[in-house]
Protein backbone atom coordinates (compact mmCIF):
# COMPACT_ATOMS: atom_id res chain seq x y z
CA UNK A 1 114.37 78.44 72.14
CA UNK A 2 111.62 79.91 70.56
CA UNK A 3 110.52 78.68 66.71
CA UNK A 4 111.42 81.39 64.89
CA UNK A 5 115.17 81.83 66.19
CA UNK A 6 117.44 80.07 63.57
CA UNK A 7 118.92 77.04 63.87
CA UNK A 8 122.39 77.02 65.31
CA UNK A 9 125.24 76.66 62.55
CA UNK A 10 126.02 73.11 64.26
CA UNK A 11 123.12 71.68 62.90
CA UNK A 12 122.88 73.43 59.80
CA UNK A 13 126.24 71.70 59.25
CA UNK A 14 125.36 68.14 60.08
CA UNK A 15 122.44 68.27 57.70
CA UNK A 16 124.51 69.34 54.90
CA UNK A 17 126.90 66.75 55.86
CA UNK A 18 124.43 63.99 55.94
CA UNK A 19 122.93 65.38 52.46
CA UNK A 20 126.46 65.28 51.11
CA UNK A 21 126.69 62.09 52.04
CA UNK A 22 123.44 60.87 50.57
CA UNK A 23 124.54 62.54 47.42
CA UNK A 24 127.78 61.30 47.55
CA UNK A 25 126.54 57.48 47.69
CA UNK A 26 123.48 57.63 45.04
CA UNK A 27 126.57 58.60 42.68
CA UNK A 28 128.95 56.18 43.71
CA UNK A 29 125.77 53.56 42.89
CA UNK A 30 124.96 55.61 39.63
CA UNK A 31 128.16 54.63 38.60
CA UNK A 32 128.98 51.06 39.86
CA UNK A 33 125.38 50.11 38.39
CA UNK A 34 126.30 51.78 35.11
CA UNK A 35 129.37 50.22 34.75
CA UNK A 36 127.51 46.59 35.57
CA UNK A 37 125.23 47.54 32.80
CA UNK A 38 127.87 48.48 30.09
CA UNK A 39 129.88 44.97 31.51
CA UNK A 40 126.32 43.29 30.71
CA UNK A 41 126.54 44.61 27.44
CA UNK A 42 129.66 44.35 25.65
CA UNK A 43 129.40 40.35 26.85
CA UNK A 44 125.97 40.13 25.06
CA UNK A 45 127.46 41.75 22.44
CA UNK A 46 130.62 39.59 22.39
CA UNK A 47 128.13 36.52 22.45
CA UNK A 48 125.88 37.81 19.37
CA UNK A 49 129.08 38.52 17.55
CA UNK A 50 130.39 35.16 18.35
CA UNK A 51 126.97 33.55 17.28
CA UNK A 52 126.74 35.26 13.85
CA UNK A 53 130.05 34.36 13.17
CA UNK A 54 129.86 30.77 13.54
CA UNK A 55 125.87 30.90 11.85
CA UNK A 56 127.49 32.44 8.78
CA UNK A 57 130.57 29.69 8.24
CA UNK A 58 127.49 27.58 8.62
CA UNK A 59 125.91 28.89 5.79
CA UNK A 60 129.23 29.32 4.06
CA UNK A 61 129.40 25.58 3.68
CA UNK A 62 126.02 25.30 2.95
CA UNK A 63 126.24 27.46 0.31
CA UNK A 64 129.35 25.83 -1.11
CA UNK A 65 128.09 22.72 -1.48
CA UNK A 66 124.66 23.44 -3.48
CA UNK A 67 126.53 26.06 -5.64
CA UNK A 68 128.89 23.78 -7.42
CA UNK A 69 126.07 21.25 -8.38
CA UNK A 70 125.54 20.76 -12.36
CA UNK A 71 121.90 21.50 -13.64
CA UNK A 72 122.40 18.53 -15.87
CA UNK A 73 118.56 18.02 -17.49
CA UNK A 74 117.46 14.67 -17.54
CA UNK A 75 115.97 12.77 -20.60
CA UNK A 76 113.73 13.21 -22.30
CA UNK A 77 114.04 16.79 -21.11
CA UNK A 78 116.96 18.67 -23.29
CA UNK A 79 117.04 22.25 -20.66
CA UNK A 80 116.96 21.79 -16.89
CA UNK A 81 113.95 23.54 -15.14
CA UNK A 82 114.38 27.13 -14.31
CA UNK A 83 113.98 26.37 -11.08
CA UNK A 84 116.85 24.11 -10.44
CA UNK A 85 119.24 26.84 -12.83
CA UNK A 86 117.48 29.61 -10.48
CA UNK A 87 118.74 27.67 -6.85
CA UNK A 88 122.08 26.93 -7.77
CA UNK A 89 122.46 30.31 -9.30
CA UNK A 90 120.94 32.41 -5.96
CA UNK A 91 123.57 29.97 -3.81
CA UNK A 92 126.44 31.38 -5.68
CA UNK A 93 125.13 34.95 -5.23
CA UNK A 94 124.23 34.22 -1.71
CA UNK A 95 128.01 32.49 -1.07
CA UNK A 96 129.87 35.29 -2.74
CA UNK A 97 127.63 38.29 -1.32
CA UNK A 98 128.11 36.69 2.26
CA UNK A 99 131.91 37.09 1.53
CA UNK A 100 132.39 33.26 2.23
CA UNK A 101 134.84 32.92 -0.58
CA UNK A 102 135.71 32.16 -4.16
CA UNK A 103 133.79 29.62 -5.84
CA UNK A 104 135.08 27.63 -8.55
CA UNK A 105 133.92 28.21 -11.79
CA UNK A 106 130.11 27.47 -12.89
CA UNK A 107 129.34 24.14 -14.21
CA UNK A 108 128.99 24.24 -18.07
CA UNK A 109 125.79 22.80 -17.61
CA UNK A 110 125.21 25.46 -15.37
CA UNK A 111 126.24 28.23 -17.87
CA UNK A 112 123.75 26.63 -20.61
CA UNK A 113 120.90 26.23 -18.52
CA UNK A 114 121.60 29.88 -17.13
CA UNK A 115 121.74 30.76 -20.92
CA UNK A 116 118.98 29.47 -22.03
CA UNK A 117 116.72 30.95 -19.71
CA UNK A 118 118.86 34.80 -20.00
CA UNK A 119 119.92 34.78 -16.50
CA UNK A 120 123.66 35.95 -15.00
CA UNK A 121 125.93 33.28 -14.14
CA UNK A 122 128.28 35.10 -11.13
């Protein structure tokens, strides 16, 4: 055979075979790796979810417990400190804006001390 004459159909064949082939398993791994990918994700996922979830009832019941306090001043102070109206005020916005809830209503020392300094009781 000389170089220039073609190659016989025969082998023309098996090399598109074989490239067929080739083709045919980069694919097949394309989309068995893809699929272990999107697996790998929806369980992260599913574990973040799962995480937040639980952090925020934390927080819930953190939350709860600071937002029912009274501001009550103590002598020979007659208003409590804006500070201490200003915490237990932000923990009822914070438990009611993280949907943990309804809170009972505000302690009446709460609602003066809120009041007094022209801040909204929620």
């Amino acid at each position: 055979m000389n170089t220039g004459d073609p190659r016989p159909v025969s082998d023309v064949d098996e090399i598109v075979s074989a490239a067929v082939r080739r083709n045919r398993r980069l694919y097949l791994s394309a989309i068995g790796a893809l699929t272990v990918l999107l697996a790998a994700a929806v369980t992260a996922g599913t574990v973040v979810i799962i995480n937040q979830g639980n952090e925020l009832r934390a927080s819930c019941g953190v939350w709860r417990s600071l937002a029912v306090l009274p501001v009550t001043p103590v002598p020979p102070v007659q208003h409590p400190s804006r500070l201490g109206v200003g915490i237990v005020l932000s923990t009822r916005y914070a438990y009611q804006g993280q949907g943990c809830g309804t809170l009972p209503p505000a302690d009446p020392s709460l609602i003066a001390g809120a009041r007094y300094y022209h801040l909204p009781v929620p």
